[in-house]
C-alpha atoms as a PDB file:
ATOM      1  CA  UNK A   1       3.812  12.779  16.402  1.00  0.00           C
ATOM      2  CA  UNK A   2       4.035  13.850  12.833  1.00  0.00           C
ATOM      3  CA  UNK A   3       1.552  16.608  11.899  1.00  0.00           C
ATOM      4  CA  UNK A   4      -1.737  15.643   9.197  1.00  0.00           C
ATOM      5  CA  UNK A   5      -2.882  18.015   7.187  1.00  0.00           C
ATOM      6  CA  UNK A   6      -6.696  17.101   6.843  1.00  0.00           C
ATOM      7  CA  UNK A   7      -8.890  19.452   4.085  1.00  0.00           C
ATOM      8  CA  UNK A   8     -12.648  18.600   3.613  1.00  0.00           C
ATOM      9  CA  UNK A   9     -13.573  19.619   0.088  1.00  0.00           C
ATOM     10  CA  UNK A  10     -16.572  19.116   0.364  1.00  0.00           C
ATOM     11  CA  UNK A  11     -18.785  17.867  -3.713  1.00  0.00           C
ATOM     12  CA  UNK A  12     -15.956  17.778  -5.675  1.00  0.00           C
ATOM     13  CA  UNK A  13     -15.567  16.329  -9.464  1.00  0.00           C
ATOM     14  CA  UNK A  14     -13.405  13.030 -10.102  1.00  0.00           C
ATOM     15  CA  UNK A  15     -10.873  15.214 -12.740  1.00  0.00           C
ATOM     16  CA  UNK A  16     -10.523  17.898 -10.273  1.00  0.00           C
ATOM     17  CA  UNK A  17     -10.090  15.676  -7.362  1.00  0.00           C
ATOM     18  CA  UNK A  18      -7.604  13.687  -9.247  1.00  0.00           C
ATOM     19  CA  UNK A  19      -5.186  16.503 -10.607  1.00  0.00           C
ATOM     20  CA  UNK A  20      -5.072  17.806  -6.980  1.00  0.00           C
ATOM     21  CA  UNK A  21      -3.940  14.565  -5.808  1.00  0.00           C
ATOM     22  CA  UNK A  22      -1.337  13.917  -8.555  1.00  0.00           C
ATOM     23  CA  UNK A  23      -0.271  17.772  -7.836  1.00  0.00           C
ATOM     24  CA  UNK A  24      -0.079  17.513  -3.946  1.00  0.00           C
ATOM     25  CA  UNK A  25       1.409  14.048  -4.395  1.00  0.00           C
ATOM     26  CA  UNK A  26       4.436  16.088  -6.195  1.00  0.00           C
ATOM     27  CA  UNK A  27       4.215  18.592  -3.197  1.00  0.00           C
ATOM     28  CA  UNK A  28       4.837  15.758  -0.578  1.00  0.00           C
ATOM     29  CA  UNK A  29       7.518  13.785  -2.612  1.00  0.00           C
ATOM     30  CA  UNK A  30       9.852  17.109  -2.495  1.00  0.00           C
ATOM     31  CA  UNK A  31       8.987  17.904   1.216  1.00  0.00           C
ATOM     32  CA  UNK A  32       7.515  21.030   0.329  1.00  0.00           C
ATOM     33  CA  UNK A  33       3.932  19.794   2.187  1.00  0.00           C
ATOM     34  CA  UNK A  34       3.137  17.506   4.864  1.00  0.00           C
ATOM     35  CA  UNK A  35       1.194  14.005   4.760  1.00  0.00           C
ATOM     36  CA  UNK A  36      -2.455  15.225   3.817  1.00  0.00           C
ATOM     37  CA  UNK A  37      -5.726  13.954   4.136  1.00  0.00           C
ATOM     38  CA  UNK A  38      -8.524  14.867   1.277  1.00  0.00           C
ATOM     39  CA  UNK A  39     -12.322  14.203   2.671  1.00  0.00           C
ATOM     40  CA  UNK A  40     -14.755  15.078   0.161  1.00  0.00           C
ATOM     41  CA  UNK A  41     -17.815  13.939  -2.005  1.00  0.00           C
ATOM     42  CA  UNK A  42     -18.222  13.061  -5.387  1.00  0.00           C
ATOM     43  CA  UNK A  43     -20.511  13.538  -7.675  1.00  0.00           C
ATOM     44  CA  UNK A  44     -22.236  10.146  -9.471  1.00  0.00           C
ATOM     45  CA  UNK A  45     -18.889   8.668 -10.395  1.00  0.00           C
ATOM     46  CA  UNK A  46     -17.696   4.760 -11.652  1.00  0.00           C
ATOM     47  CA  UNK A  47     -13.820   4.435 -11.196  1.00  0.00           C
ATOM     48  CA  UNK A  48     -12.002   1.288 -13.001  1.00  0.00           C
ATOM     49  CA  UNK A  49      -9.128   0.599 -11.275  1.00  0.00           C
ATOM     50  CA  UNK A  50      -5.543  -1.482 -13.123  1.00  0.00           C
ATOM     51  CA  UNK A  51      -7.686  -4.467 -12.721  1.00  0.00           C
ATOM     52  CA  UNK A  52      -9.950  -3.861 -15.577  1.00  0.00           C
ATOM     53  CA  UNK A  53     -13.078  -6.315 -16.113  1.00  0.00           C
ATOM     54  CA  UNK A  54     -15.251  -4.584 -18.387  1.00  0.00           C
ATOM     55  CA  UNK A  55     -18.111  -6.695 -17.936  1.00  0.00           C
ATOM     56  CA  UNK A  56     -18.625  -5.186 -14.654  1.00  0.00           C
ATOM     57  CA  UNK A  57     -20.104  -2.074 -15.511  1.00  0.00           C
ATOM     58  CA  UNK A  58     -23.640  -3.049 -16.658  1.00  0.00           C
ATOM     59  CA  UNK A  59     -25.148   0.145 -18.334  1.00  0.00           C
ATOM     60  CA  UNK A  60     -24.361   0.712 -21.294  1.00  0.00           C
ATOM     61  CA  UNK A  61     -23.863   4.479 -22.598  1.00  0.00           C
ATOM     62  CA  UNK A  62     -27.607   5.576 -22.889  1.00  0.00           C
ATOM     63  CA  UNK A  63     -27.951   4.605 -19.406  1.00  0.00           C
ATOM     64  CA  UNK A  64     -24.771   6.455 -17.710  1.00  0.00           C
ATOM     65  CA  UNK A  65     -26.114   9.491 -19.572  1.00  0.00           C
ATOM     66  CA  UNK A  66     -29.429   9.427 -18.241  1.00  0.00           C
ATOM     67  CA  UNK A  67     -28.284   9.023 -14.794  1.00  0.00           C
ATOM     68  CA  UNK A  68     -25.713  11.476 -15.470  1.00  0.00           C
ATOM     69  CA  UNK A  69     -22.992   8.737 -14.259  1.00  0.00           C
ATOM     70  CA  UNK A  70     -19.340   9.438 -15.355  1.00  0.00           C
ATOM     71  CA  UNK A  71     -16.671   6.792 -15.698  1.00  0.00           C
ATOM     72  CA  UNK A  72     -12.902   6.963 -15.440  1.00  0.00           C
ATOM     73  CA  UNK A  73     -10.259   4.738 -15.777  1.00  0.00           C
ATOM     74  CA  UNK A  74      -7.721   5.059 -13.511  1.00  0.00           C
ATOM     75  CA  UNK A  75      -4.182   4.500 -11.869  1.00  0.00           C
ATOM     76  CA  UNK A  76      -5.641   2.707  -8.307  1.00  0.00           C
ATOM     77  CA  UNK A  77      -5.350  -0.948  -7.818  1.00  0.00           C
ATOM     78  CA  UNK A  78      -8.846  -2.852  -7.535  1.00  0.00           C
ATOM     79  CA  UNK A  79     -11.339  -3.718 -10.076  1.00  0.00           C
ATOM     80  CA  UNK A  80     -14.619  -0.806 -10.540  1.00  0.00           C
ATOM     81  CA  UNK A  81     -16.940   1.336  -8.241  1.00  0.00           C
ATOM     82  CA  UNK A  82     -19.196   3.739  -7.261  1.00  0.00           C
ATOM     83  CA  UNK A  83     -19.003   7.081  -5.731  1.00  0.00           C
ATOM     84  CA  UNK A  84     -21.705   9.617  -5.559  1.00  0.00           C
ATOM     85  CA  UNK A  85     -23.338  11.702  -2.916  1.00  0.00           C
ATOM     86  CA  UNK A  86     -23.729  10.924   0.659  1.00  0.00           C
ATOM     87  CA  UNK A  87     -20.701   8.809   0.525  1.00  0.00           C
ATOM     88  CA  UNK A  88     -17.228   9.949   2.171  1.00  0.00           C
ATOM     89  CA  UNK A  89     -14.243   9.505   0.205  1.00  0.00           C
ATOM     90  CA  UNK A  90     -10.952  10.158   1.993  1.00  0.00           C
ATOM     91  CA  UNK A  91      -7.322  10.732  -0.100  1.00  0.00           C
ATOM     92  CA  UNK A  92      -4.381   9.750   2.324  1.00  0.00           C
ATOM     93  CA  UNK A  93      -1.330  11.415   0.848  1.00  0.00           C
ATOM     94  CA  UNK A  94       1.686   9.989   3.072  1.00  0.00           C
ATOM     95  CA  UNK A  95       5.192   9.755   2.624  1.00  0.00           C
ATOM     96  CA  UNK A  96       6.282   5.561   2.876  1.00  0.00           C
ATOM     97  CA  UNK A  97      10.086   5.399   3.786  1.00  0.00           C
ATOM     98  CA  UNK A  98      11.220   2.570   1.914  1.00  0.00           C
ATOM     99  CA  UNK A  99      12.828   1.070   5.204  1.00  0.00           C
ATOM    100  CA  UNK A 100      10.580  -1.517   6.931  1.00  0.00           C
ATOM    101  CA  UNK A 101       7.601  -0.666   4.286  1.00  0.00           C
ATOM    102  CA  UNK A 102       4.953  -3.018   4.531  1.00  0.00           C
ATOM    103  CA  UNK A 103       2.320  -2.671   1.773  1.00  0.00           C
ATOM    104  CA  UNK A 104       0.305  -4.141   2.643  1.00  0.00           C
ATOM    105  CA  UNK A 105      -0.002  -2.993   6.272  1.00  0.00           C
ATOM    106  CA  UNK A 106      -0.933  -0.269   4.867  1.00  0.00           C
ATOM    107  CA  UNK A 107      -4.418  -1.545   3.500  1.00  0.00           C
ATOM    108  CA  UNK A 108      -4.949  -3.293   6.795  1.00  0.00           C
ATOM    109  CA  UNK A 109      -4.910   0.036   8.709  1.00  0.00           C
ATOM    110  CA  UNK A 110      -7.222   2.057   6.265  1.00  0.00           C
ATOM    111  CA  UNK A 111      -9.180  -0.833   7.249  1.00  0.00           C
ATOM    112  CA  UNK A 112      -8.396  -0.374  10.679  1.00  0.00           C
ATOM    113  CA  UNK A 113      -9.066   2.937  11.081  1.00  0.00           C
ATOM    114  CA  UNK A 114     -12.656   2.298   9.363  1.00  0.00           C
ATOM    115  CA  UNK A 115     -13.535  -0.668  11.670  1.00  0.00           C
ATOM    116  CA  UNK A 116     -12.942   1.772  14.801  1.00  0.00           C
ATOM    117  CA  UNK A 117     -15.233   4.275  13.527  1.00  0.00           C
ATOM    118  CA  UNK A 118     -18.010   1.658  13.080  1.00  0.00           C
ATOM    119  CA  UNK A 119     -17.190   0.210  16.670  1.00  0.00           C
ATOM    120  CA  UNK A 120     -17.889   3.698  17.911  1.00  0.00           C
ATOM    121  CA  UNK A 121     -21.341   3.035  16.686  1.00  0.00           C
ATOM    122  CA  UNK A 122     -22.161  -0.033  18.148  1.00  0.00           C
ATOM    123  CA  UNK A 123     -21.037  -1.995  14.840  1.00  0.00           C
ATOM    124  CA  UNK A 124     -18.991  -4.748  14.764  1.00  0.00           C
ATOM    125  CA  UNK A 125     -16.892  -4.640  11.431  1.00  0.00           C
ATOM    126  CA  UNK A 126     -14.360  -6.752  10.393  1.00  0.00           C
ATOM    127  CA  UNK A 127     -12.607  -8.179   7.174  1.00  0.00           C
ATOM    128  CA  UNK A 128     -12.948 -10.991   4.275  1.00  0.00           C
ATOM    129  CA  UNK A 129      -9.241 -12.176   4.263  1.00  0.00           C
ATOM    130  CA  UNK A 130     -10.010 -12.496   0.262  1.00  0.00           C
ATOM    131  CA  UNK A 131     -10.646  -8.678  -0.184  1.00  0.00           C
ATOM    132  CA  UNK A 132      -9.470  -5.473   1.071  1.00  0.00           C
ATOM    133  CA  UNK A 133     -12.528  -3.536   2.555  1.00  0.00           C
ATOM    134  CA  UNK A 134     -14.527  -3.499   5.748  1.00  0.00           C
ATOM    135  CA  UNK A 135     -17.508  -5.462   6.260  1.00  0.00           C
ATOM    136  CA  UNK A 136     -20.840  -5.905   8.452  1.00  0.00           C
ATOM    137  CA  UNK A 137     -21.566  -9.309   7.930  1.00  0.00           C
ATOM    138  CA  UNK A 138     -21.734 -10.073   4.177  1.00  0.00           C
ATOM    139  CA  UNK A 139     -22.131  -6.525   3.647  1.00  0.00           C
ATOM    140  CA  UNK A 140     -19.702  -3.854   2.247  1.00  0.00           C
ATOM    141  CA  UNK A 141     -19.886  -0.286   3.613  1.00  0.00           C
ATOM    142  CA  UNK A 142     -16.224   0.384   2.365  1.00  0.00           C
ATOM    143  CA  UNK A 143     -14.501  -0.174  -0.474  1.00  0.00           C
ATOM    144  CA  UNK A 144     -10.196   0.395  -0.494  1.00  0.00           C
ATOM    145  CA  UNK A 145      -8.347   0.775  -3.832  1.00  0.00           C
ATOM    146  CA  UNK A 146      -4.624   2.869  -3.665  1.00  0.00           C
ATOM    147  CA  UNK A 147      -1.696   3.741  -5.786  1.00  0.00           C
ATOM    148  CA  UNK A 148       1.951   3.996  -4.163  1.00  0.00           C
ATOM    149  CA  UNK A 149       3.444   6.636  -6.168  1.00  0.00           C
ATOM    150  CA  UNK A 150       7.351   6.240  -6.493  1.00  0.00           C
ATOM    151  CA  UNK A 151       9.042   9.095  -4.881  1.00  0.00           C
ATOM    152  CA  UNK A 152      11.393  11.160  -6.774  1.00  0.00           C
ATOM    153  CA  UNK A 153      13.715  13.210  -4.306  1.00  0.00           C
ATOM    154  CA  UNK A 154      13.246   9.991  -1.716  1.00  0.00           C
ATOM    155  CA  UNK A 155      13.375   6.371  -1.146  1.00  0.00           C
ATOM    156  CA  UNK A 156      10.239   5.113  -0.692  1.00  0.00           C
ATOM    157  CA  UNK A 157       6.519   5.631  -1.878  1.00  0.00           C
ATOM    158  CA  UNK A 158       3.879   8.500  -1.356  1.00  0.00           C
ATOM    159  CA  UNK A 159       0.100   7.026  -1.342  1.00  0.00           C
ATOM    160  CA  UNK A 160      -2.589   8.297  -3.378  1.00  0.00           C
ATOM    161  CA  UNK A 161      -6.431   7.157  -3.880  1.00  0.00           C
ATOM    162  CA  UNK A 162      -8.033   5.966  -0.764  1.00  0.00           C
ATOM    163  CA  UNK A 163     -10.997   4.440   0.896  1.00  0.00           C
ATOM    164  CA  UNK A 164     -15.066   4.934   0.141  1.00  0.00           C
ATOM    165  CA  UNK A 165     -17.215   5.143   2.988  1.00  0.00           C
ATOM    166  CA  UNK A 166     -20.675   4.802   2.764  1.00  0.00           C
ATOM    167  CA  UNK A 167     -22.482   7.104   4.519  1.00  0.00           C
ATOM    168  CA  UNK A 168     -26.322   8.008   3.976  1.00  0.00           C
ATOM    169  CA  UNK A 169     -29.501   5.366   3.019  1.00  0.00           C
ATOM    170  CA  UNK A 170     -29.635   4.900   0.086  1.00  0.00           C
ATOM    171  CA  UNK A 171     -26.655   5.324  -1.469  1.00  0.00           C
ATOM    172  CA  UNK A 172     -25.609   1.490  -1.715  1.00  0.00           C
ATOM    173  CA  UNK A 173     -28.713   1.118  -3.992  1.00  0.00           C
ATOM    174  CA  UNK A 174     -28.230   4.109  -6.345  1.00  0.00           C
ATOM    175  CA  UNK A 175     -25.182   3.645  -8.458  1.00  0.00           C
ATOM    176  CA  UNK A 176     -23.692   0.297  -7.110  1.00  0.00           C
ATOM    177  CA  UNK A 177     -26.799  -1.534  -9.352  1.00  0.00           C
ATOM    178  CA  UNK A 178     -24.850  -0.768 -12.396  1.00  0.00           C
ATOM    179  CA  UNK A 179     -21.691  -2.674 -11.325  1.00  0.00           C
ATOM    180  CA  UNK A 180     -20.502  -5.582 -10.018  1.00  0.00           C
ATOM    181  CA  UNK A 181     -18.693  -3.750  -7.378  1.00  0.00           C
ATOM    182  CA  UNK A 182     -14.791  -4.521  -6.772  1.00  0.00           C
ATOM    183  CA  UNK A 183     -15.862  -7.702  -9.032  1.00  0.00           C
ATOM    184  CA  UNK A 184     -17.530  -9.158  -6.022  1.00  0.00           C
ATOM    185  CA  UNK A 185     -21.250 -10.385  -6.800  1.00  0.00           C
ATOM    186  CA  UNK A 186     -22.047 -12.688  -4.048  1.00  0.00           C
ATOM    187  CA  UNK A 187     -22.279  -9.773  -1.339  1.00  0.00           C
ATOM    188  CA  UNK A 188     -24.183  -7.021  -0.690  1.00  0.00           C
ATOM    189  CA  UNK A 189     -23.242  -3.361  -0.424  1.00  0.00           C
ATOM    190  CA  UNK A 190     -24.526  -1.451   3.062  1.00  0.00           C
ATOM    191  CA  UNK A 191     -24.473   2.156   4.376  1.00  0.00           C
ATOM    192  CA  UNK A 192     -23.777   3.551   7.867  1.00  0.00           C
ATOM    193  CA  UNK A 193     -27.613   4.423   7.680  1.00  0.00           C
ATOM    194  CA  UNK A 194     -29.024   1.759   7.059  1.00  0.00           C
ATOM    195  CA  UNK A 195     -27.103  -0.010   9.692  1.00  0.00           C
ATOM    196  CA  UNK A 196     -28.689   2.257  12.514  1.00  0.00           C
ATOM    197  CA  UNK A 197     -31.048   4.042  11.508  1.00  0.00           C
ATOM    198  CA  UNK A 198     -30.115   7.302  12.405  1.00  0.00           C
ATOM    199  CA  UNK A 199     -29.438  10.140   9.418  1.00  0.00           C
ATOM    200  CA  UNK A 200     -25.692  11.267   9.498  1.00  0.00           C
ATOM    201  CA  UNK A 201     -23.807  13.672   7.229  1.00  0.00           C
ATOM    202  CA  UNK A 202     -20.802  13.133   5.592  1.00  0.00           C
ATOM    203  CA  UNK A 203     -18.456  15.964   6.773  1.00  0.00           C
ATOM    204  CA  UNK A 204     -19.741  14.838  10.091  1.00  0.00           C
ATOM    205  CA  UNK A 205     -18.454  11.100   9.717  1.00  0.00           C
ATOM    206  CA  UNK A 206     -15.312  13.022   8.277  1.00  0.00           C
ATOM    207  CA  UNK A 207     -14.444  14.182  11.200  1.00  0.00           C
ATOM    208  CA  UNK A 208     -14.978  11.528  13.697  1.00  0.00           C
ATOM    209  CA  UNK A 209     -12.603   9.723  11.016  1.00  0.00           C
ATOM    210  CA  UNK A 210      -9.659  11.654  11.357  1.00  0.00           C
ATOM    211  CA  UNK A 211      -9.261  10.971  15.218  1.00  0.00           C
ATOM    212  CA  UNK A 212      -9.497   6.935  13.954  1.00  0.00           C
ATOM    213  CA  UNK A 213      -7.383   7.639  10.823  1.00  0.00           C
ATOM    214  CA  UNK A 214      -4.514   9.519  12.893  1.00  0.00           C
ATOM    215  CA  UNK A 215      -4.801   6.949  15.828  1.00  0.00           C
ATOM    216  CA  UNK A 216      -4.002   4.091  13.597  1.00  0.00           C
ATOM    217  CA  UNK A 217      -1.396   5.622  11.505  1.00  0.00           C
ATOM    218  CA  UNK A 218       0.357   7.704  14.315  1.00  0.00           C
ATOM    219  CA  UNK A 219      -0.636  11.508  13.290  1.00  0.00           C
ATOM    220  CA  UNK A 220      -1.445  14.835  15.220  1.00  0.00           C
ATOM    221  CA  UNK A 221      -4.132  16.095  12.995  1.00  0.00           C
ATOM    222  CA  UNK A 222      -3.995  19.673  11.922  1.00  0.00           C
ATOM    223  CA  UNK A 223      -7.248  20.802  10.208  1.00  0.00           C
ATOM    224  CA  UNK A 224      -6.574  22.998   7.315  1.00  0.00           C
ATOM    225  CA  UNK A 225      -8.208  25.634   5.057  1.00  0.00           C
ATOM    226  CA  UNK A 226     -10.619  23.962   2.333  1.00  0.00           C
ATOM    227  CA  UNK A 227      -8.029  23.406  -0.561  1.00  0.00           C
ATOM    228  CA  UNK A 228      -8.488  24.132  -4.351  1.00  0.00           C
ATOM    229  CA  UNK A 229      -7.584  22.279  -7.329  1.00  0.00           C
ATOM    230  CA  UNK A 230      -6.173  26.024  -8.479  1.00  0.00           C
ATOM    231  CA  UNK A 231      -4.390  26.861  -5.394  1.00  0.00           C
END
């Protein structure tokens, strides 16, 4: 089984986060790292994916400063969302080898991998064949949006940008009220909280993750020293 380098950052801004993807991303395409996976927080955060509708972020300026909201626009497919505390994020850098790639297998396990850790807790989670997420009912508790980064020394792809899990009460209420997340307005937005009942943290759910993550995808995880955007 191929080693996975999993690193849990713990609160970590977008523009840091970012340039350490984009650098390990290089790191990976020339074989000098293995396949990695980020787990980390963010702090309040809207991301607007390639497909841009900017009538989906409903505060206007006053309001993201007051709530001390930032926004990028990004290089992920998918439409806008929310990240902010007590939500996991999770960064899959992998090497694709262009022979047999499936693309959008890909998507399907991140949602796999997702939908095991919620079976774990008694929740039955599934898909909407008309967008890429998991579900409880009409209810989104994660939210998928990637990039497939051409590689440079080989053929095939090296993934970047991940999934959004959401993790403590509450925080499907706190930012997602000033979007219309992923563009999709006629369901709701859950947590892994609010589902149960029970209070969870988010390095915890990270790690129960991993086993799911490197099940699905075929990985001996290796955990790893907390990485830097310096390092």
């Amino acid at each position: 089984m191929k080693p996975l380098h999993t690193e849990w950052l713990s609160r970590i801004g977008y523009q840091e986060a970012w340039d350490l993807q984009k650098r390990l991303v290089g790191e990976i395409d020339r074989e000098e790292r293995e396949d990695t996976l980020l787990l980390l927080e963010h702090p309040p955060t809207y991301t607007i994916g390639s497909d841009r509708h900017p009538e989906h972020l409903l505060f206007g300026t006053d309001e993201l400063k007051r709530r001390g909201i930032e926004v990028f626009e990004i290089d992920r497919g998918g439409d806008i969302t929310y990240h902010g505390p007590g939500q996991l994020v999770g960064y899959p850098l992998l090497y694709l080898d262009a022979v047999g790639l499936d693309l959008h297998r890909y998507l399907r396990d991140l949602e796999e991998s997702i939908i095991g850790l919620l079976a774990d807790f008694g929740l039955q989670a599934g898909r909407k064949p008309q967008y890429t997420g998991v579900w409880v009912g009409d209810e989104k508790i994660a939210a998928i949006g990637v990039k497939f980064n051409k590689a440079r020394t080989r053929r095939g792809f090296v993934t970047s940008h991940g999934f959004a899990f959401n993790v403590k009460r509450g925080v499907e209420r706190e930012g997602f009220q000033g979007i219309v997340p992923c563009g999709i307005s006629e369901y709701g937005v859950t947590s892994l909280e609010a589902l149960t009942g029970q209070s969870y943290g988010t390095e915890e759910i990270g790690r129960l993750i991993v086993s799911h993550f490197s099940r699905v995808f075929g990985y001996e995880p290796v955990v790893t020293e907390t990485a830097s955007p310096h390092s």
